[in-house]
Protein backbone atom coordinates (compact mmCIF):
# COMPACT_ATOMS: atom_id res chain seq x y z
CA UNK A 1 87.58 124.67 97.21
CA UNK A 2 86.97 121.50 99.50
CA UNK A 3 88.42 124.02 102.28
CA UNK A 4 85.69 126.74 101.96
CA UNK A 5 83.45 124.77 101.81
CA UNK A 6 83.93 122.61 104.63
CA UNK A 7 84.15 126.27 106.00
CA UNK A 8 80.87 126.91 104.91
CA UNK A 9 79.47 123.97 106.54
CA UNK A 10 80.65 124.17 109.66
CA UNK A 11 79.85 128.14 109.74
CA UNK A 12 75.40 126.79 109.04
CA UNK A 13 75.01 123.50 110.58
CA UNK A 14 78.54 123.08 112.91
CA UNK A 15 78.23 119.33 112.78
CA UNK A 16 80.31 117.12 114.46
CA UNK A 17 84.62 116.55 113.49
CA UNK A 18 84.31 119.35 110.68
CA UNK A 19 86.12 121.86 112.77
CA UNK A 20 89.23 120.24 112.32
CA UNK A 21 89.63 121.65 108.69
CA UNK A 22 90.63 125.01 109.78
CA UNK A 23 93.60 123.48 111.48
CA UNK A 24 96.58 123.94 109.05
CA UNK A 25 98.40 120.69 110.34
CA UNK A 26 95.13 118.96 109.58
CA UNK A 27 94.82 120.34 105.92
CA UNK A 28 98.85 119.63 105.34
CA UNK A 29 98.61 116.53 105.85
CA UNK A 30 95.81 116.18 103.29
CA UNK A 31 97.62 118.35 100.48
CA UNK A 32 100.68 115.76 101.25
CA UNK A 33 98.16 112.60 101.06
CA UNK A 34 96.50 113.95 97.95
CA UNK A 35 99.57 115.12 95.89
CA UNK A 36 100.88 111.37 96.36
CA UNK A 37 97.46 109.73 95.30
CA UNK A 38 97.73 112.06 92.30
CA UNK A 39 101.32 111.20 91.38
CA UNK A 40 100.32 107.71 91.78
CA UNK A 41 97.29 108.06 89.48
CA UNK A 42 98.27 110.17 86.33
CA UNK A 43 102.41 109.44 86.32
CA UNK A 44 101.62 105.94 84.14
CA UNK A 45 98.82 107.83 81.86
CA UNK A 46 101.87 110.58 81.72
CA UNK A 47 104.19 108.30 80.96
CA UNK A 48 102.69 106.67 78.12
CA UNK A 49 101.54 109.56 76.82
CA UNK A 50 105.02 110.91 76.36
CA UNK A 51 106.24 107.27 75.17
CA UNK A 52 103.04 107.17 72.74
CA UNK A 53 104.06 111.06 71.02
CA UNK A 54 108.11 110.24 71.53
CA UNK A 55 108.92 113.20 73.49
CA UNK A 56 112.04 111.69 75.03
CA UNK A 57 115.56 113.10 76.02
CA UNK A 58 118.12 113.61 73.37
CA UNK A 59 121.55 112.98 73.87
CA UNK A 60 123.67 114.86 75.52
CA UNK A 61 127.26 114.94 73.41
CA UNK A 62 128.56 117.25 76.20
CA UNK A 63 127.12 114.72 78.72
CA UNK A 64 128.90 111.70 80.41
CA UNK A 65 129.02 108.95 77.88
CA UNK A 66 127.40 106.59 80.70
CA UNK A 67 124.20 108.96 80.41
CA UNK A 68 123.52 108.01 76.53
CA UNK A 69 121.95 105.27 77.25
CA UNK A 70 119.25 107.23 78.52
CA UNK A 71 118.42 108.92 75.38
CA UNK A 72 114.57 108.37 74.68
CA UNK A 73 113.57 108.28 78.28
CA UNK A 74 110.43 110.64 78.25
CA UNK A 75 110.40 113.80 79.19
CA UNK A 76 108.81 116.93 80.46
CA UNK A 77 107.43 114.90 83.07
CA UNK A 78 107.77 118.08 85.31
CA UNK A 79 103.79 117.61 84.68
CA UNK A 80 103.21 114.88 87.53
CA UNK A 81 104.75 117.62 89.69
CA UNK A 82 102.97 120.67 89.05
CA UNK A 83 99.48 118.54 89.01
CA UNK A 84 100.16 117.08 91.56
CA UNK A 85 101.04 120.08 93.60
CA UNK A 86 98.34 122.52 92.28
CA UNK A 87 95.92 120.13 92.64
CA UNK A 88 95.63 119.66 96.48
CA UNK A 89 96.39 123.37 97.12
CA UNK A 90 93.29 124.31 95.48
CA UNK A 91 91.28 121.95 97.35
CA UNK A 92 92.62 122.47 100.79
CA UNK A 93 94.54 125.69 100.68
CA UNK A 94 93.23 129.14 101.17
CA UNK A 95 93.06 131.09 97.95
CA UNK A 96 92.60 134.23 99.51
CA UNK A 97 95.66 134.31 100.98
CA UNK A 98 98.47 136.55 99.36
CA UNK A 99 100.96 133.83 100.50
CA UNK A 100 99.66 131.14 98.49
CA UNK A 101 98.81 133.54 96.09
CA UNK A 102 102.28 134.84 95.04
CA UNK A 103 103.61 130.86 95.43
CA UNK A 104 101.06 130.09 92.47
CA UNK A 105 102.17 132.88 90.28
CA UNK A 106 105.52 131.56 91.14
CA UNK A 107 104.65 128.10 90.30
CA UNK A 108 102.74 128.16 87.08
CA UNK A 109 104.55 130.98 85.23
CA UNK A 110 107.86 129.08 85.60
CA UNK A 111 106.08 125.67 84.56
CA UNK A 112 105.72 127.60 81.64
CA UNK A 113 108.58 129.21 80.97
CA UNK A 114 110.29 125.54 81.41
CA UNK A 115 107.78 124.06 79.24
CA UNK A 116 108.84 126.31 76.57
CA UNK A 117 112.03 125.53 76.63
CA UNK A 118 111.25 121.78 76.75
CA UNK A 119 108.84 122.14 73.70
CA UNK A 120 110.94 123.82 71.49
CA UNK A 121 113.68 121.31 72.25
CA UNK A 122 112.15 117.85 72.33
CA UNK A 123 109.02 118.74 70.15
CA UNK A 124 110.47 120.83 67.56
CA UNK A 125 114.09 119.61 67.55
CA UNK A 126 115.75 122.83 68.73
CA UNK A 127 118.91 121.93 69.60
CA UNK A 128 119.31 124.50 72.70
CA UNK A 129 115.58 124.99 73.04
CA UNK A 130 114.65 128.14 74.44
CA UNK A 131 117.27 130.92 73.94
CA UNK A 132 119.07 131.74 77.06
CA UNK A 133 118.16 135.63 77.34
CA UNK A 134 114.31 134.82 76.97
CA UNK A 135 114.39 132.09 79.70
CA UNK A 136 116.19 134.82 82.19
CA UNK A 137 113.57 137.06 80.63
CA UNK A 138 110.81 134.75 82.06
CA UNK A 139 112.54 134.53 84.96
CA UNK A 140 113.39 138.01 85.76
CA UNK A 141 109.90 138.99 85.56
CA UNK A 142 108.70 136.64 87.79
CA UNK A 143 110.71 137.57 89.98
CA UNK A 144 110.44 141.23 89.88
CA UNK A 145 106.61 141.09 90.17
CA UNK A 146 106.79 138.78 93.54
CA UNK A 147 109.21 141.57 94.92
CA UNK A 148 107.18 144.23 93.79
CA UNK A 149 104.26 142.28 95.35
CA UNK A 150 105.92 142.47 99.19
CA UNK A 151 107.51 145.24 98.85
CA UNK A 152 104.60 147.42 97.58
CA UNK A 153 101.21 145.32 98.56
CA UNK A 154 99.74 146.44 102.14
CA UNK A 155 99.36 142.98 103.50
CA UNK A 156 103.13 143.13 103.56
CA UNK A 157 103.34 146.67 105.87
CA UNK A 158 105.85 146.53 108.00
CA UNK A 159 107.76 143.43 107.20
CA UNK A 160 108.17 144.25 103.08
CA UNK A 161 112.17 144.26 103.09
CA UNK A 162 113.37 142.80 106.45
CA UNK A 163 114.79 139.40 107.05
CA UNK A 164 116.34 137.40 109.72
CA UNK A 165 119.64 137.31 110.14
CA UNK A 166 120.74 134.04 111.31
CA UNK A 167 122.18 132.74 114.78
CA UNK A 168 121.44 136.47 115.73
CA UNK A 169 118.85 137.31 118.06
CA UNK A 170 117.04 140.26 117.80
CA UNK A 171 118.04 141.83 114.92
CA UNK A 172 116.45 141.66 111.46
CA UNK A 173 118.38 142.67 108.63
CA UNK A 174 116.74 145.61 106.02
CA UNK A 175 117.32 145.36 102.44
CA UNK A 176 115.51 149.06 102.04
CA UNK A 177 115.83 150.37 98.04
CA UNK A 178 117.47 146.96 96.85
CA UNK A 179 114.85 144.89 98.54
CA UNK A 180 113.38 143.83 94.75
CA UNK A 181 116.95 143.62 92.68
CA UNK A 182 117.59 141.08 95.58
CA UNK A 183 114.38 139.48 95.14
CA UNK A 184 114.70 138.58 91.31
CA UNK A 185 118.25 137.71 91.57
CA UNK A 186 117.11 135.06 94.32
CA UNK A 187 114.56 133.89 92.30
CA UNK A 188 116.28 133.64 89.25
CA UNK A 189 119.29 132.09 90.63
CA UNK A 190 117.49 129.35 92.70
CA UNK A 191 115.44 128.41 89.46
CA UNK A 192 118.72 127.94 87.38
CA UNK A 193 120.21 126.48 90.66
CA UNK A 194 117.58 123.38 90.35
CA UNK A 195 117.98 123.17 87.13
CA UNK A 196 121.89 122.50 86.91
CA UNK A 197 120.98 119.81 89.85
CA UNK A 198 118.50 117.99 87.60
CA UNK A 199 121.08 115.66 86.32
CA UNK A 200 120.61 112.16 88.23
CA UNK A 201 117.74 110.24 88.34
CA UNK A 202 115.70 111.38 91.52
CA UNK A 203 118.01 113.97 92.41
CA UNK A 204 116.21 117.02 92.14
CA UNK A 205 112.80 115.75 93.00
CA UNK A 206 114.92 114.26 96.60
CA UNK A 207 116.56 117.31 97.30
CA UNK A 208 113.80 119.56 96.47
CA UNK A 209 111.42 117.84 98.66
CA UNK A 210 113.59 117.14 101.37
CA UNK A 211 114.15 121.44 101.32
CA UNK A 212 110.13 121.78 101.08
CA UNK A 213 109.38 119.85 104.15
CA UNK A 214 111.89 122.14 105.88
CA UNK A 215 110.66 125.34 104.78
CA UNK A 216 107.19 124.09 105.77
CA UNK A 217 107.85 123.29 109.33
CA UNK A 218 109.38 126.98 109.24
CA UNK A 219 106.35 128.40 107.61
CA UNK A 220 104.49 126.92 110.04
CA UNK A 221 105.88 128.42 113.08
CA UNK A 222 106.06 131.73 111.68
CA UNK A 223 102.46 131.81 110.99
CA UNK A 224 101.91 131.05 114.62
CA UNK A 225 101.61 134.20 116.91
CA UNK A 226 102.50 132.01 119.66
CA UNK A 227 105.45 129.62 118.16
CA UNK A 228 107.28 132.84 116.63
CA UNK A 229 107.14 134.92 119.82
CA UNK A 230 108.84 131.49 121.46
CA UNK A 231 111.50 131.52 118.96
CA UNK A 232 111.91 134.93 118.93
CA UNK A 233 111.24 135.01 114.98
CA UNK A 234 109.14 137.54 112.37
CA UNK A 235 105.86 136.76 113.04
CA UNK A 236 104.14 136.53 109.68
CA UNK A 237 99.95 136.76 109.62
CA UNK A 238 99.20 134.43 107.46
CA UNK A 239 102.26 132.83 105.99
CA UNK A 240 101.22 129.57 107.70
CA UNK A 241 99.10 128.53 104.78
CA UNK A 242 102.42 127.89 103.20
CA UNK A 243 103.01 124.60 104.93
CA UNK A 244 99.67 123.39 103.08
CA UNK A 245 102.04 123.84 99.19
CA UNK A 246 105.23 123.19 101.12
CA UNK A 247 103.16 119.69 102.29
CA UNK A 248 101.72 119.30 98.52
CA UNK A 249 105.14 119.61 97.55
CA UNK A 250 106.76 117.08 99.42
CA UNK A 251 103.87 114.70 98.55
CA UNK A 252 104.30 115.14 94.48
CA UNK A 253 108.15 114.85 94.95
CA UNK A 254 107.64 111.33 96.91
CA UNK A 255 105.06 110.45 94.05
CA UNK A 256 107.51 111.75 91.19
CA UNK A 257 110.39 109.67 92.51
CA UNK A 258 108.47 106.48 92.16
CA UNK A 259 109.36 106.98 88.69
CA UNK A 260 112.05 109.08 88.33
CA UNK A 261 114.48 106.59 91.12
CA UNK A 262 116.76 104.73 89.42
CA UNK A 263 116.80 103.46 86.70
CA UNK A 264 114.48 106.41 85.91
CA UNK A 265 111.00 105.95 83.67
CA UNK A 266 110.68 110.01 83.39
CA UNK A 267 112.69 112.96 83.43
CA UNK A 268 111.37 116.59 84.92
CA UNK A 269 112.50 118.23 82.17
CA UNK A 270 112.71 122.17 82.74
CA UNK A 271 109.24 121.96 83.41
CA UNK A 272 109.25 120.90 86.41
CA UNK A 273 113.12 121.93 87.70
CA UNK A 274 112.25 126.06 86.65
CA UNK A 275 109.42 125.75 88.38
CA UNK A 276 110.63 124.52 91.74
CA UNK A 277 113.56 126.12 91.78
CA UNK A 278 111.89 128.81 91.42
CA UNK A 279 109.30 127.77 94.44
CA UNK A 280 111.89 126.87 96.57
CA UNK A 281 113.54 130.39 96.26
CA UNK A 282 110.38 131.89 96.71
CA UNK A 283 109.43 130.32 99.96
CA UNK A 284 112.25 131.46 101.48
CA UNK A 285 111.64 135.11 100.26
CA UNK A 286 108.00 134.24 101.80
CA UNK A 287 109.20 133.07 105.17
CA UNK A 288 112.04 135.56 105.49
CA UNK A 289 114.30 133.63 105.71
CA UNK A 290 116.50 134.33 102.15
CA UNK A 291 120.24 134.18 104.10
CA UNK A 292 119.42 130.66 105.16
CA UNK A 293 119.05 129.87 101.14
CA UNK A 294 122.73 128.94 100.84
CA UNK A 295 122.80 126.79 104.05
CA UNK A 296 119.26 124.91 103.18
CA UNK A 297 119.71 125.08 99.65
CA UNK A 298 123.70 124.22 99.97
CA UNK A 299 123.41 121.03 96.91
CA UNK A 300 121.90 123.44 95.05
CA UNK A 301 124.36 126.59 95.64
CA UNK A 302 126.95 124.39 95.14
CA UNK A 303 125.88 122.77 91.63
CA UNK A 304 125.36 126.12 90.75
CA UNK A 305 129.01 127.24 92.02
CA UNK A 306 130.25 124.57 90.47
CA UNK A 307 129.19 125.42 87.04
CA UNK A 308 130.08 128.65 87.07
CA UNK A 309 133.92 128.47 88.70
CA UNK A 310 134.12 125.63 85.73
CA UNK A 311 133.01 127.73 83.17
CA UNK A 312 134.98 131.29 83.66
CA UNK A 313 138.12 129.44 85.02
CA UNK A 314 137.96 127.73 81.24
CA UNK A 315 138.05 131.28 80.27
CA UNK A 316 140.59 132.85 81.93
CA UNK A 317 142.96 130.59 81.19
CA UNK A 318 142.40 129.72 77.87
CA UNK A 319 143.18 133.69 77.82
CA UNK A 320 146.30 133.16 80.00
CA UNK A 321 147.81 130.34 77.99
CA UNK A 322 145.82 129.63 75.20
CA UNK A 323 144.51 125.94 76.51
CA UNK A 324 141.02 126.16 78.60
CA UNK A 325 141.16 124.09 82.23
CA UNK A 326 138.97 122.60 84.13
CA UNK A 327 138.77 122.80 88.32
CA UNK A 328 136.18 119.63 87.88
CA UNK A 329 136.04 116.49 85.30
CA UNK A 330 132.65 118.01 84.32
CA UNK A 331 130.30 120.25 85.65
CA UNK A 332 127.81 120.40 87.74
CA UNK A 333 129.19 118.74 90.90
CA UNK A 334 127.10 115.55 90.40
CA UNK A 335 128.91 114.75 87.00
CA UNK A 336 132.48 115.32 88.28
CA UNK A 337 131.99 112.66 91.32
CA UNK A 338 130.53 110.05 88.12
CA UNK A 339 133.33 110.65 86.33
CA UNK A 340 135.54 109.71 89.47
CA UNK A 341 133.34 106.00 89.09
CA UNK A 342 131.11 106.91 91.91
CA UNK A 343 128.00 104.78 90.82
CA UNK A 344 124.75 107.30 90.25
CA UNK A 345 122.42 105.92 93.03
CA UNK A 346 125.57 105.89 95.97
CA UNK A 347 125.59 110.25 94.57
CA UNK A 348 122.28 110.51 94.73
CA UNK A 349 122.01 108.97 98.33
CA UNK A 350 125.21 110.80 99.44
CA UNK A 351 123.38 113.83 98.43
CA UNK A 352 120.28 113.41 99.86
CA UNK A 353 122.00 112.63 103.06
CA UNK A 354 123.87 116.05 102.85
CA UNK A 355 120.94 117.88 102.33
CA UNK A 356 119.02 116.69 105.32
CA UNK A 357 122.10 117.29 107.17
CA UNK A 358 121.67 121.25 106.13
CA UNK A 359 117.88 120.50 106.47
CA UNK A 360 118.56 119.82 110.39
CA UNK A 361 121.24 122.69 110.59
CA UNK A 362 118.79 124.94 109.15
CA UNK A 363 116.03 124.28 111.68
CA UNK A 364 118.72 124.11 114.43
CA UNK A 365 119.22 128.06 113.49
CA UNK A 366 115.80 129.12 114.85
CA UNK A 367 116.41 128.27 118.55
CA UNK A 368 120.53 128.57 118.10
CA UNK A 369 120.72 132.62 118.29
């Protein structure tokens, strides 16, 4: 909004220092700036809002005992996030553009689908909230209208189902008839991904935005005619406007973590860990860039992995010889190292240092090829 129509001013009476709002660096820097002002502002009215109507985390009997304590801390506070990230992007991002378009959709519907499943849990006391095969419902058709989106919608000609391939120059990978299956599982999986990660206090809101600034710096340069002919990437009209929500991102995840850090005042909830897992796989669908997932998004591939080899190596051999066990002390990854008598913040920091690690790999791959 504040975007056109600084637009609009500059197109009738040109005066001086407006120009500088259709520079994308410009208006990043704003979205970043504004999401943490807003964090800042409505995380204590949040807060005591949730406090005031007791929606709080139950305990977790499958949990570490060490996280009971917690029971009570509010919840759902995925809220400060998604405000505080929608919020900027309308007022300096272009909403014309399909990019930031389809990242919306992405956002919001997720919100809600996580919101659900927080409501019926904290509010009315379901134990497992929202049932399993309607939250991949959600998610499935989220994801199968963004990859219907690219692969069908004409702003997307040319460039629908091809990716880079990285470390290789010069040669794009096609995912042809199986572009949208891939799409939705990516989607789907990244959402769930986030989720399993959202286990320590500032851990997903860290990783998450430590990933966004990432993908905006690549967003960036692929937006650029200029930048992506140097690199010898996809050169993507448009997908610049990206780094403006990648920027509002990083901003609400600094401004969530001043009260989610340890000891943490609010939780996400599945509000907000759906949702940006569900961004975060989206971006990279957006920027082309979806084999570079596992390598940028390597805490949260291997939380995920490490629920999943816990869970169907239980199976098998509690088929094989009638007693279930375990490859970890408890799953995901983040649990097992507590249960070793890691302390939570030395994880958390461990973690964060990993993922800027991959963060610096990741970039690293679009002039190593």
């Amino acid at each position: 909004m504040l975007y056109k129509l600084a637009e609009i001013i500059n197109a009738k009476f040109n005066p001086p220092g407006f120009d500088i709002f259709r520079f994308i660096t410009f208006r990043s820097a704003l979205a970043a700036i504004t999401a943490l002002l807003i964090s800042f502002f409505i995380g204590p009215k949040i807060i005591k809002y949730l406090q005031k109507k007791q929606i709080g985390e139950a305990r977790k009997e499958d949990g570490p005992q060490l996280h009971w304590s917690k029971a009570g801390t509010p919840t759902m506070g995925g809220f400060i996030i998604l405000f505080s990230v929608l919020i900027p992007l309308l007022f300096w991002g272009d909403l014309t553009n399909i990019y930031i378009l389809i990242i919306l959709f992405v956002t919001v519907a997720l919100g809600l689908v996580g919101f659900t499943d927080d409501y019926l849990k904290v509010v009315k006391k379901y134990k497992k909230g929202l049932a399993e095969r309607y939250k991949l419902f959600g998610q499935i058709t989220v994801g199968l209208i963004v990859g219907c989106a690219i692969y069908f919608l004409p702003q997307f000609d040319g460039i629908n189902s091809i990716t880079t391939i990285p470390f290789l120059k010069s040669f794009e990978f096609d995912f042809s008839f199986l572009y949208i299956p891939i799409i939705v599982f990516i989607i789907t999986a990244t959402s769930n991904a986030v989720n399993f990660t959202d286990g320590l206090d500032g851990l997903a809101a860290g990783t998450v935005g430590i990933v966004s600034l990432t993908l905006g710096i690549i967003a960036y340069v692929s937006g650029n005619i200029e930048t992506a002919k140097y690199l010898n990437i996809i050169y993507l009209k448009g997908n610049g406007e990206l780094a403006i929500y990648c920027s509002a991102l990083v901003g609400a995840a600094l401004g969530f973590l001043w009260f989610n850090s340890y000891p943490a005042q609010v939780f996400m909830g599945d509000t907000g860990s759906l949702a940006l897992g569900g961004a975060v796989g989206t971006l990279c669908v957006l920027v082309k860039k979806e084999f570079m997932l596992p390598i940028l998004g390597g805490i949260f591939f291997a939380e995920a992995l490490s629920v999943i080899f816990q869970r169907y190596y239980f199976k098998y051999t509690r088929i094989r010889t009638g007693e279930g066990k375990r490859i970890f002390r408890m799953a995901p990854l983040h649990h097992h190292y507590e249960m070793l008598g890691i302390p939570e913040p030395k994880i958390v920091t461990r973690f964060y240092i990993i993922a800027i690690i991959l963060a610096i790999m990741t970039l690293a791959s679009l002039k190593i090829r």
